[in-house]
C-alpha atoms as a PDB file:
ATOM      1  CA  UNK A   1      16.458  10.461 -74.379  1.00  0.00           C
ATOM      2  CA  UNK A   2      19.760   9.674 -72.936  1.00  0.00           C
ATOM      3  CA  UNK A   3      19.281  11.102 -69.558  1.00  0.00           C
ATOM      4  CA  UNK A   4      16.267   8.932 -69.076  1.00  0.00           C
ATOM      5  CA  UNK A   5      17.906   5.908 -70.559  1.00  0.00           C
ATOM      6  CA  UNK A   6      20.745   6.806 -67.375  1.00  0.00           C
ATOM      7  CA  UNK A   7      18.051   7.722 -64.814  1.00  0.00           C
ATOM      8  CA  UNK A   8      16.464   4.521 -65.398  1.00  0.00           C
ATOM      9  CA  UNK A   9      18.336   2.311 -63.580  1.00  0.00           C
ATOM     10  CA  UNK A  10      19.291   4.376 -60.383  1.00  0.00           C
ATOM     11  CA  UNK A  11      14.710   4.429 -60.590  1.00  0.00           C
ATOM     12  CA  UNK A  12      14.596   0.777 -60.744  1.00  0.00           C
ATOM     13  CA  UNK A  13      17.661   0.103 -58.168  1.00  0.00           C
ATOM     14  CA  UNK A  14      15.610   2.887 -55.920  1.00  0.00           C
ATOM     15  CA  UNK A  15      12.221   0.999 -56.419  1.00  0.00           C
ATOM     16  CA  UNK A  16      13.560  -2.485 -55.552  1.00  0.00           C
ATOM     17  CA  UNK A  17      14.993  -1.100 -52.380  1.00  0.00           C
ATOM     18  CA  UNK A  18      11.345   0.139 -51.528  1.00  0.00           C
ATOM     19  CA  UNK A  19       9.599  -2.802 -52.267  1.00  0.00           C
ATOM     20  CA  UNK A  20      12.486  -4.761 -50.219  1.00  0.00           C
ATOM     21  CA  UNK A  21      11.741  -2.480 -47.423  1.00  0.00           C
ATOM     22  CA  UNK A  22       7.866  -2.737 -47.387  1.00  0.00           C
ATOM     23  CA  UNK A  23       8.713  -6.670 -47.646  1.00  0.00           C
ATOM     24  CA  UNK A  24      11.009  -6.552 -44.467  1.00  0.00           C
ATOM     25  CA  UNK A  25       8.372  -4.982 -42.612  1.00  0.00           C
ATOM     26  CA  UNK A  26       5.617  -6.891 -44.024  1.00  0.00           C
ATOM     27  CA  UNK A  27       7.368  -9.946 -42.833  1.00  0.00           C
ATOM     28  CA  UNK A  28       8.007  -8.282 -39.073  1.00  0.00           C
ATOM     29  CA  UNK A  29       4.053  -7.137 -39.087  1.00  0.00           C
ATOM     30  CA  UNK A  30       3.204 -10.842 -39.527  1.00  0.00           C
ATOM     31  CA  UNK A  31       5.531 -12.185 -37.024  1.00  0.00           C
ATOM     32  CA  UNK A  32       4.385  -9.852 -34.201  1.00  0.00           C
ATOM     33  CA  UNK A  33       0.604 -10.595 -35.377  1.00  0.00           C
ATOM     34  CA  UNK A  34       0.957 -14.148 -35.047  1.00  0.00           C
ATOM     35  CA  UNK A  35       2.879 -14.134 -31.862  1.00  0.00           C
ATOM     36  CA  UNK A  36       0.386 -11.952 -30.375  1.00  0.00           C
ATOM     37  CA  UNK A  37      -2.333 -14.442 -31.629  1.00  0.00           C
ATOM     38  CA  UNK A  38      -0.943 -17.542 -29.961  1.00  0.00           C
ATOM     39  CA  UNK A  39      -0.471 -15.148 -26.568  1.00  0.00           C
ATOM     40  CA  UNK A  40      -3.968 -14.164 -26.505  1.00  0.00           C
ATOM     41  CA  UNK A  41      -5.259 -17.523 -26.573  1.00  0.00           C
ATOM     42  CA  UNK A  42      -2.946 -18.743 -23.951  1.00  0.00           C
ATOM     43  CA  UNK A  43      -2.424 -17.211 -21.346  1.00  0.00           C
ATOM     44  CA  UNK A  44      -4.405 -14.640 -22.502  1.00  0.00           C
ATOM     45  CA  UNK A  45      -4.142 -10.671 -22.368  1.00  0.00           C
ATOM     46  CA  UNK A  46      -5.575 -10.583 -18.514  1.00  0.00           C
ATOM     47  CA  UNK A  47      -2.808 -12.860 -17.436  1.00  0.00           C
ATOM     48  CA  UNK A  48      -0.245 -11.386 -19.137  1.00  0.00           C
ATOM     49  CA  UNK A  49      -1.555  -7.624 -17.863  1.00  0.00           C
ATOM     50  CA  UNK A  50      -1.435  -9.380 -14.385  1.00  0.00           C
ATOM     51  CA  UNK A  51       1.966 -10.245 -14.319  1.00  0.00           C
ATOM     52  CA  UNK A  52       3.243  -7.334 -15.881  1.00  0.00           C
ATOM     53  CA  UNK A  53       1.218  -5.691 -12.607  1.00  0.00           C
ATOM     54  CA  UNK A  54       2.480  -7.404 -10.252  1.00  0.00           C
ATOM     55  CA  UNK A  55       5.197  -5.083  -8.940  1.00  0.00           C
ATOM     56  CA  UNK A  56       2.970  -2.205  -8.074  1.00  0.00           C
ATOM     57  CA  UNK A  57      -0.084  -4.520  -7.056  1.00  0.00           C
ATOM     58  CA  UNK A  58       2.846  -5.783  -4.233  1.00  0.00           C
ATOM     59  CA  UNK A  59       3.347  -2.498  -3.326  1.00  0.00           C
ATOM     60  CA  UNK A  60       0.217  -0.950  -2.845  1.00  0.00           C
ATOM     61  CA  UNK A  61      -1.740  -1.288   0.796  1.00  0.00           C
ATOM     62  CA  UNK A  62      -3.443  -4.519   1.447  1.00  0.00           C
ATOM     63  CA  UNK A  63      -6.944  -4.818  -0.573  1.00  0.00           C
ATOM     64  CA  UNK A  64      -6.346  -1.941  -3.170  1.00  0.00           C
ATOM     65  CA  UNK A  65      -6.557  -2.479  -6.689  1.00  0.00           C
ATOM     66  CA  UNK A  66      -6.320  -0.435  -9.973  1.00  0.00           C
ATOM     67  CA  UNK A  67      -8.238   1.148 -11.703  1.00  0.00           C
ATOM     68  CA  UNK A  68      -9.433   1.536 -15.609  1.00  0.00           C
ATOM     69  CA  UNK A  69     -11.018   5.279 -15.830  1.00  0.00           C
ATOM     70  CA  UNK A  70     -12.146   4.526 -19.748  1.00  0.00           C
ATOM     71  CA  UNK A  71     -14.432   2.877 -20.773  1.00  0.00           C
ATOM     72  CA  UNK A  72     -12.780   0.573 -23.123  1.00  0.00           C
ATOM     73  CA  UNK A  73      -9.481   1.060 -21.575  1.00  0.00           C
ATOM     74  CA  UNK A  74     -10.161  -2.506 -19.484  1.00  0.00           C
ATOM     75  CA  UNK A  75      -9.880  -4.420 -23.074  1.00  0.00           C
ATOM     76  CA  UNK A  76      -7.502  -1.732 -25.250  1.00  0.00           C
ATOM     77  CA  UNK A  77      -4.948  -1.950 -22.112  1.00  0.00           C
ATOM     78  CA  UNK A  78      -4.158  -6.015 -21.926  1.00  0.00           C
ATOM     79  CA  UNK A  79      -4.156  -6.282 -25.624  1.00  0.00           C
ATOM     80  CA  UNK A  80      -1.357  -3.376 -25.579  1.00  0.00           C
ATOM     81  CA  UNK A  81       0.603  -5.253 -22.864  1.00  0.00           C
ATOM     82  CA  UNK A  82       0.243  -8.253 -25.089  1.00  0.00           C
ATOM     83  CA  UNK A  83       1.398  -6.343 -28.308  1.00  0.00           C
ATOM     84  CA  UNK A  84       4.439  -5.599 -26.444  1.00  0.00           C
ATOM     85  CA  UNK A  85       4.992  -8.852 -25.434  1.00  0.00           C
ATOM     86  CA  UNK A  86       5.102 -10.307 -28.713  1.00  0.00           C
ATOM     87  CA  UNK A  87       7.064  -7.314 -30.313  1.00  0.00           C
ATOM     88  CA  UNK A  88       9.827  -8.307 -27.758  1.00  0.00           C
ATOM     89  CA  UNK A  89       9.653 -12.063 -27.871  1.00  0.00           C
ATOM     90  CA  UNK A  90       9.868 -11.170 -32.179  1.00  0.00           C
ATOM     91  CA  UNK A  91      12.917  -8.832 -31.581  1.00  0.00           C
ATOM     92  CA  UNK A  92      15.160 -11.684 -32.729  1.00  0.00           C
ATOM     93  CA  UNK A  93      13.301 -11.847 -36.335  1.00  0.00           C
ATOM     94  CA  UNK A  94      13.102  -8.008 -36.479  1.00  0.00           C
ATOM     95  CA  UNK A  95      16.761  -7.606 -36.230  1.00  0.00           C
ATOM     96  CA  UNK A  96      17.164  -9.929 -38.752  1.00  0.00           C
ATOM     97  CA  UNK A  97      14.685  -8.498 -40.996  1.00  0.00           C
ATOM     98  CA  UNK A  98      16.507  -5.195 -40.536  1.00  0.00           C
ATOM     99  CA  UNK A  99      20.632  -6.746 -40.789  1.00  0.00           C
ATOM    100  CA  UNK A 100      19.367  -8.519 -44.132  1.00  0.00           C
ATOM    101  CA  UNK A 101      17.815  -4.937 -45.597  1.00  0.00           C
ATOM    102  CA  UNK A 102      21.390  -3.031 -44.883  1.00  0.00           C
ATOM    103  CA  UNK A 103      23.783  -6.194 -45.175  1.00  0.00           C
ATOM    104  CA  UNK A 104      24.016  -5.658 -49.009  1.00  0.00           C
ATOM    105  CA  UNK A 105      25.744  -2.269 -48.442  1.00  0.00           C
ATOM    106  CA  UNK A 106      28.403  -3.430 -45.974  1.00  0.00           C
ATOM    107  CA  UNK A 107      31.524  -5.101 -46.478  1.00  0.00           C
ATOM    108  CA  UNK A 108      32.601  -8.515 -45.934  1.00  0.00           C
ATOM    109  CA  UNK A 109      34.204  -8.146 -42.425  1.00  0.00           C
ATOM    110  CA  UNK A 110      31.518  -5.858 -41.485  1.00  0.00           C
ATOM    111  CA  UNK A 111      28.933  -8.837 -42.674  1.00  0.00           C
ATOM    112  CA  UNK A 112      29.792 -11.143 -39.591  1.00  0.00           C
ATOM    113  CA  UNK A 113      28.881  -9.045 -37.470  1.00  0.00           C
ATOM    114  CA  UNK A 114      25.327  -9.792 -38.341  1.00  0.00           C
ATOM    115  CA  UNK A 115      24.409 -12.444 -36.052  1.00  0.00           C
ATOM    116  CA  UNK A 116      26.498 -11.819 -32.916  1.00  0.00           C
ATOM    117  CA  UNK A 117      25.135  -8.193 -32.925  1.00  0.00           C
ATOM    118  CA  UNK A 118      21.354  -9.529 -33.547  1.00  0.00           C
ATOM    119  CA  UNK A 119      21.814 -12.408 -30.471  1.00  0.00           C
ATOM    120  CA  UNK A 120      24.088  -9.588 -28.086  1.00  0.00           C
ATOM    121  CA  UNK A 121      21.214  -7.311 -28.872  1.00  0.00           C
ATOM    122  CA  UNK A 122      18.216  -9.142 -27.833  1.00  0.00           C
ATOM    123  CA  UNK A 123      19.552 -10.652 -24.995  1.00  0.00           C
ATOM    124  CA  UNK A 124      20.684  -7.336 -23.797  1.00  0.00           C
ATOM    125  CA  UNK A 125      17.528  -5.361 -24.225  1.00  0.00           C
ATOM    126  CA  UNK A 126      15.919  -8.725 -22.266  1.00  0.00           C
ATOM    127  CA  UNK A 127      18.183  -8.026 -20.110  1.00  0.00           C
ATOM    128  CA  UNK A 128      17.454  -4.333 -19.614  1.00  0.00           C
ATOM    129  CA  UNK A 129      13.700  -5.346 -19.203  1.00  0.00           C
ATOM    130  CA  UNK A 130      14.102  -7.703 -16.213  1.00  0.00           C
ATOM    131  CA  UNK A 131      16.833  -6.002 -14.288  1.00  0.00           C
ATOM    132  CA  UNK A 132      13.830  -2.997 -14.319  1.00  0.00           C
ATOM    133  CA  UNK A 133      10.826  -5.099 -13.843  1.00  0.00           C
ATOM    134  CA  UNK A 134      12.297  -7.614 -11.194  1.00  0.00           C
ATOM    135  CA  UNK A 135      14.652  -4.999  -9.414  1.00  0.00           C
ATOM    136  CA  UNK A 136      14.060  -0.870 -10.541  1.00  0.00           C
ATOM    137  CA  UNK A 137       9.891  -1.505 -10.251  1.00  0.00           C
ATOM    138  CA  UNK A 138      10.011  -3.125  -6.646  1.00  0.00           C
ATOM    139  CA  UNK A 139      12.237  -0.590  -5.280  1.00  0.00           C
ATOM    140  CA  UNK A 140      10.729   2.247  -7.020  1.00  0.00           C
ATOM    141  CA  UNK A 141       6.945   1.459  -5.632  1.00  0.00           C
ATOM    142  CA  UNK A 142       7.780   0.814  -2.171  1.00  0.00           C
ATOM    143  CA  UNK A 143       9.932   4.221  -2.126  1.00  0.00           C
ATOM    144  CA  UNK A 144       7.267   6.061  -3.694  1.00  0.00           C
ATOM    145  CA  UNK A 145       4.049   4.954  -1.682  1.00  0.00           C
ATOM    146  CA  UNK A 146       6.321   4.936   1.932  1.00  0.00           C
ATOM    147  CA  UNK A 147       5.940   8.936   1.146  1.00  0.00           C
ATOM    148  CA  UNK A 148       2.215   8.837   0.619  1.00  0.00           C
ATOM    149  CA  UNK A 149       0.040  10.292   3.424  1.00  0.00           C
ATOM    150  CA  UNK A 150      -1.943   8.059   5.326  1.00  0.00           C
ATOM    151  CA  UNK A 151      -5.066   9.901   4.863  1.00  0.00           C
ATOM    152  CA  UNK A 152      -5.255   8.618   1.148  1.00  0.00           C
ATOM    153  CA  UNK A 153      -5.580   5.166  -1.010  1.00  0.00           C
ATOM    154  CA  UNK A 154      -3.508   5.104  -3.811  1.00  0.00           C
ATOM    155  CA  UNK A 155      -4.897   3.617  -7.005  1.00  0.00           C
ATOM    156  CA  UNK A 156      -3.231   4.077 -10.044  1.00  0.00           C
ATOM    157  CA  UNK A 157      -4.835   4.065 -13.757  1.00  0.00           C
ATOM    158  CA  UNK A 158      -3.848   0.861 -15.587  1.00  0.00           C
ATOM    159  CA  UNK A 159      -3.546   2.931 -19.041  1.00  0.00           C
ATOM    160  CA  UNK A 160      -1.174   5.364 -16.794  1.00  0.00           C
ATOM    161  CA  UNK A 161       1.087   2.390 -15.535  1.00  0.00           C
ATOM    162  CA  UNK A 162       1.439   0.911 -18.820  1.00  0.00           C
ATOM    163  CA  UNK A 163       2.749   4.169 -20.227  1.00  0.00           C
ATOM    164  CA  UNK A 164       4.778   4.448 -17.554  1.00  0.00           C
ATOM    165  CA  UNK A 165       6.126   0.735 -17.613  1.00  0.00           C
ATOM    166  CA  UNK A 166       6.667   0.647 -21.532  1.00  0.00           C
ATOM    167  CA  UNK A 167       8.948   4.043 -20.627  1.00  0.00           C
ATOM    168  CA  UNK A 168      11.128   2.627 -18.166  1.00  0.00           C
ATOM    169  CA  UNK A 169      11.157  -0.927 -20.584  1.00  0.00           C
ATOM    170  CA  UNK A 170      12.481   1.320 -23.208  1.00  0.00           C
ATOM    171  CA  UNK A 171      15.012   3.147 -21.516  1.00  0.00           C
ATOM    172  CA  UNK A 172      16.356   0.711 -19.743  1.00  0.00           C
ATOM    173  CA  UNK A 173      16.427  -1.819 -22.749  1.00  0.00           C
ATOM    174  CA  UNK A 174      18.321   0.856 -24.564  1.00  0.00           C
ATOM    175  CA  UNK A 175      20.721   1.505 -21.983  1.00  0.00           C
ATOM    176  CA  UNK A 176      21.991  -1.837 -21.551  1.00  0.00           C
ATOM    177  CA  UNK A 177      22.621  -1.797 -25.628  1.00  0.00           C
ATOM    178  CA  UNK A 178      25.777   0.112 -24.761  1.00  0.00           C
ATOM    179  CA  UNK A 179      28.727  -2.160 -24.841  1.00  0.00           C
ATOM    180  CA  UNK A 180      27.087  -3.205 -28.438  1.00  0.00           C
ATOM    181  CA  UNK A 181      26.962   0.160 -29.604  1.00  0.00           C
ATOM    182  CA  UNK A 182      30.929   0.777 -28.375  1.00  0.00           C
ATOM    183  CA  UNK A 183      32.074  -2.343 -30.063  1.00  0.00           C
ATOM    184  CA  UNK A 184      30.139  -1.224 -33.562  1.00  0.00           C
ATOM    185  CA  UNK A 185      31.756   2.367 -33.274  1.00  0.00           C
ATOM    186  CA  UNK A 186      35.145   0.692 -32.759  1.00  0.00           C
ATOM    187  CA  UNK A 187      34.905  -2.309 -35.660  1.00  0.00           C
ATOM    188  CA  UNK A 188      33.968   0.354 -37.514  1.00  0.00           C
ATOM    189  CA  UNK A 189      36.687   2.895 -36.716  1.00  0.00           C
ATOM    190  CA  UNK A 190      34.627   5.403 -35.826  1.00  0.00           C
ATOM    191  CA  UNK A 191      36.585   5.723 -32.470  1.00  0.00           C
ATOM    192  CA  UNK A 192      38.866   4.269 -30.636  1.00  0.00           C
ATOM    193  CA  UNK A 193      39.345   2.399 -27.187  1.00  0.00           C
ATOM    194  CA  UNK A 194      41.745   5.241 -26.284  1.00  0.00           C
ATOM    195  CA  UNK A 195      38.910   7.589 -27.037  1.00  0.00           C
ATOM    196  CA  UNK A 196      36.495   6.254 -25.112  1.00  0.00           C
ATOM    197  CA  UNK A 197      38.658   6.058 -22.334  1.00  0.00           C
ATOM    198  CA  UNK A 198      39.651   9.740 -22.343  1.00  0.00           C
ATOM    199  CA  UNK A 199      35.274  10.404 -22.820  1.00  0.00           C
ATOM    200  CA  UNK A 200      34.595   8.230 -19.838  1.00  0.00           C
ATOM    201  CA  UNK A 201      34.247  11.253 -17.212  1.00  0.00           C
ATOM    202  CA  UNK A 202      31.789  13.020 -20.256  1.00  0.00           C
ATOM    203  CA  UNK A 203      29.917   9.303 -20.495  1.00  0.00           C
ATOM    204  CA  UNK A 204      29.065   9.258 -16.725  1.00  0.00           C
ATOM    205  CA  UNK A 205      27.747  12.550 -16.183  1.00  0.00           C
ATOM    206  CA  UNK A 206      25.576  12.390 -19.151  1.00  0.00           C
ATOM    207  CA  UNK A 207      24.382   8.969 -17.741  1.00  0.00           C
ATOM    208  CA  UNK A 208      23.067  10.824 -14.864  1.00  0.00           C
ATOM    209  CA  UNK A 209      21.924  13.724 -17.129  1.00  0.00           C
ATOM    210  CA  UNK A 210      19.657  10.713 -19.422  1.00  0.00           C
ATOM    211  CA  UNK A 211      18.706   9.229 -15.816  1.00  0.00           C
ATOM    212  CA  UNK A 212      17.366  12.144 -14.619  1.00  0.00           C
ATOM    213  CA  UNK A 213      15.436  13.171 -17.493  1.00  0.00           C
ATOM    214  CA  UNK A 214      14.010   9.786 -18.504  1.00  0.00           C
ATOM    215  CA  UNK A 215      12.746   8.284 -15.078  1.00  0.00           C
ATOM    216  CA  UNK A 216      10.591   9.797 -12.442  1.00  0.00           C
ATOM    217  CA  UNK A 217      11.801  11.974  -9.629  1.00  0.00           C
ATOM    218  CA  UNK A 218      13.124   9.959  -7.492  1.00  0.00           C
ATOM    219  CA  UNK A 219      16.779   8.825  -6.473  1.00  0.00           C
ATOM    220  CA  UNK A 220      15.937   5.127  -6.190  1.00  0.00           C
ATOM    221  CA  UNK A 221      15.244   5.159 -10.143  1.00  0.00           C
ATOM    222  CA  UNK A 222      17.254   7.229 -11.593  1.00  0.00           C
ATOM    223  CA  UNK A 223      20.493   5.763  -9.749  1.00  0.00           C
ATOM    224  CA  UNK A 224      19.665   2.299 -10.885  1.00  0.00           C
ATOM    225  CA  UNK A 225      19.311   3.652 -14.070  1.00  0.00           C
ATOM    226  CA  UNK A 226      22.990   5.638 -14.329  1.00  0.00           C
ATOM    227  CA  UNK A 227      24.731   3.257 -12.297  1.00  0.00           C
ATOM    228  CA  UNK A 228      24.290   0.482 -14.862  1.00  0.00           C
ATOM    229  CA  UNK A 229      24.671   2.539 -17.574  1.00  0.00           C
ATOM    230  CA  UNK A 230      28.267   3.594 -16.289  1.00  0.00           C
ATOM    231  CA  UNK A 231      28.862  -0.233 -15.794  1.00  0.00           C
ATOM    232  CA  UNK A 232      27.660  -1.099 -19.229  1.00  0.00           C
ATOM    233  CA  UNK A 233      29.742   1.384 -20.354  1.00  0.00           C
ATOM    234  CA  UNK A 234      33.270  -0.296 -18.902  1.00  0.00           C
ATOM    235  CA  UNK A 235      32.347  -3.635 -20.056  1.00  0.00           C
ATOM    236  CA  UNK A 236      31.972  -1.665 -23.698  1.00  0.00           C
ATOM    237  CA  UNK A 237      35.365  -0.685 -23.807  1.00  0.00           C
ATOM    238  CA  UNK A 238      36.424  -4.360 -22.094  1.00  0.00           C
ATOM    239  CA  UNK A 239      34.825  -5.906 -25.267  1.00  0.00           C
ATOM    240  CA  UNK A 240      35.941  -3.087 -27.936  1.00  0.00           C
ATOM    241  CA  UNK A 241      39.397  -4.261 -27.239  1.00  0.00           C
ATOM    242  CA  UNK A 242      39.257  -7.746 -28.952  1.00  0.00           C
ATOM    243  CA  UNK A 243      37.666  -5.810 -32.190  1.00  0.00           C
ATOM    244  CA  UNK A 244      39.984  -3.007 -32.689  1.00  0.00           C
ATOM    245  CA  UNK A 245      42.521  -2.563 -34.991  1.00  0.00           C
ATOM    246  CA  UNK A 246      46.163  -3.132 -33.637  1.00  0.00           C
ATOM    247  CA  UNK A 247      47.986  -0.258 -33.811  1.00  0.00           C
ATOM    248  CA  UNK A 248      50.979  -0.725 -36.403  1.00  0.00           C
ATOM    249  CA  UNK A 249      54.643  -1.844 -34.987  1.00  0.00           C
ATOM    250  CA  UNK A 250      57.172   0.758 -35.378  1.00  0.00           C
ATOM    251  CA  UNK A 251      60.092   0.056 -37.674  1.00  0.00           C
ATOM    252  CA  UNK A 252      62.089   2.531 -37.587  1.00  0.00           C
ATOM    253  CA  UNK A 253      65.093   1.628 -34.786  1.00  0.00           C
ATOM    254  CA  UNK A 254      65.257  -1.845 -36.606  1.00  0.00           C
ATOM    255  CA  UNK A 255      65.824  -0.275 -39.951  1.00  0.00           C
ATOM    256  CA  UNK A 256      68.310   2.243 -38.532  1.00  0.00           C
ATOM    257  CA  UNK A 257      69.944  -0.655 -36.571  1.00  0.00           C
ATOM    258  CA  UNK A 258      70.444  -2.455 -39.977  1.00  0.00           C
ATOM    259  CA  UNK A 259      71.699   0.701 -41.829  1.00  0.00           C
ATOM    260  CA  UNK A 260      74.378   1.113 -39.161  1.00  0.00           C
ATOM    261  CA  UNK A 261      75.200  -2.660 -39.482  1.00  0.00           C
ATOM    262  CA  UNK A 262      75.231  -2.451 -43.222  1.00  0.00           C
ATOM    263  CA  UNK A 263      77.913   0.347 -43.200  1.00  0.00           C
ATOM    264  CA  UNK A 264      80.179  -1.227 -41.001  1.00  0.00           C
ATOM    265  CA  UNK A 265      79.744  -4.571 -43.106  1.00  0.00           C
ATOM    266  CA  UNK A 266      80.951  -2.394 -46.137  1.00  0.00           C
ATOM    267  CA  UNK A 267      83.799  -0.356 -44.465  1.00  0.00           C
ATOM    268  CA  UNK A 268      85.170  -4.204 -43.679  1.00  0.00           C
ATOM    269  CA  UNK A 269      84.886  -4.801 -46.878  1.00  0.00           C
ATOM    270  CA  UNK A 270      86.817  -2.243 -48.588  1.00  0.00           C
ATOM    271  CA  UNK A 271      89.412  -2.212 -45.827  1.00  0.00           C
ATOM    272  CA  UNK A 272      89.797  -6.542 -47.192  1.00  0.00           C
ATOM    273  CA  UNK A 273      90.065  -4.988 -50.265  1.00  0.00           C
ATOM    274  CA  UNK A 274      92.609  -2.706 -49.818  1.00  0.00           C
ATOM    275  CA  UNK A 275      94.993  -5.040 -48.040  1.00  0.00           C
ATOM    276  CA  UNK A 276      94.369  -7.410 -50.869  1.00  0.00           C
ATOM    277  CA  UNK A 277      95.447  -4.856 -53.124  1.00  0.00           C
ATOM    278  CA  UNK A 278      98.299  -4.406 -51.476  1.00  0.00           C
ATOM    279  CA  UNK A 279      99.962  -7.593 -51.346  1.00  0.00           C
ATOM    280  CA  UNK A 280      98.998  -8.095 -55.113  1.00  0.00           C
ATOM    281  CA  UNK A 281     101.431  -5.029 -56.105  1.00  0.00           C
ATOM    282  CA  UNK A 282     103.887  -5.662 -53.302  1.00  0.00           C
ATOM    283  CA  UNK A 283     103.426  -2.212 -52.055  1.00  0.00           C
END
């Protein structure tokens, strides 16, 4: 009767955390669901799929379109591309939704962190989006269909680009989440700048490793890809430095110093002493 009477309340603490959690995400469902209500009324999924298609539509040859080889992938595909538009343009609530579920845990210090890391967040995995759609996609396309025979029209699948777009999206939003994920390693003392210094040569070939693996196989890509990511990770260390620790100021030749003063102070002394001594007897 006693062990359940103890059990109890680590049940009920382990409960409420579930029901916290299914609340959290409840809440992040609803905000994604209405954002992606308001987008499909205006502009609508078409627009939005047009614009998000507008890089490889540049790059293709004069005339040529896409293609749709389902049969319900010409409705499925927009509302996807809209999905993911509202999932971003929600990020901010999501983060907060997630910082408010794991805040009780943390410590004080390590509680205002909350919203610089939710705003630095977002705004860098923006970020990471439109340095790949407005710069990476353009670049990409043109190198890819300047090798494509002559004797062909290329006309991609719209459910294979958005696959491949939401990829890219993802990797690049991720990457440029470095410096935030440095200066939460180092708040945290995890590591140290001096660490990450001394792993910088590790960092930048694994960059290129990540690059290579994650976008297609071409140069164009995955340098604009590493190159960023090695960038990202200098301005990392650059911002870990206002968050870390100082290291702690060495006492030791000041304490000596005083010792050494200290004994001569009392060798004066006693020598005073002495001569005092000395004129009280007459001796």
């Amino acid at each position: 009767m006693s062990d359940t009477q103890a059990n109890s309340p680590q049940e009920e603490s382990f409960i409420s955390h579930l029901v916290e959690l299914r609340d959290r995400l409840l809440h992040s469902l609803i905000a994604v669901g209405v954002l992606m209500g308001i987008l499909c009324l205006y502009p609508g999924p078409g627009e939005i799929y047009d614009i998000l298609a507008a890089p490889l539509t540049a790059a293709l040859p004069e005339g040529t379109k896409m293609v749709a080889i389902g049969v319900i992938t010409p409705f499925m595909v927009p509302l996807k591309v809209t999905a993911m538009v509202a999932f971003v343009m929600a990020l901010p609530f999501i983060l907060y939704q997630v910082w408010s579920f794991i805040a009780p845990g943390l410590y004080a210090h390590e509680k205002r962190l909350g919203i610089p890391l939710i705003i630095s967040s977002t705004l860098l995995f923006v970020s990471g989006m439109a340095f790949c759609y407005f710069f990476v996609f353009g670049q990409v396309f043109g190198f890819i269909n300047s090798f494509a025979p002559k004797s062909i029209t290329p006309a991609p699948d719209i459910e294979a680009y958005l696959s491949f777009v939401m990829t890219m999206f993802l990797a690049f939003g991720l990457t440029f989440e470095v410096p935030v994920a440095l200066v939460v390693l180092v708040k945290l003392g995890i590591v140290t700048v001096e660490k990450l210094k001394e792993w910088r040569s590790y960092f930048i070939v694994g960059a290129f490793v990540v690059a290579a693996v994650v976008t297609p196989p071409d140069v164009v890509s995955q340098l604009a890809l590493a190159i960023p990511m090695c960038l990202l990770y200098e301005v990392g260390i650059f911002a870990a430095r206002f968050v870390s620790k100082p290291a702690p100021k060495e006492t030791a030749p000041v304490d000596a110093e005083n010792s050494v003063k200290t004994d001569a102070d009392m060798e004066t002394e006693m020598n005073t002493a002495e001569e005092d001594f000395r004129k009280l007897t007459g001796k």
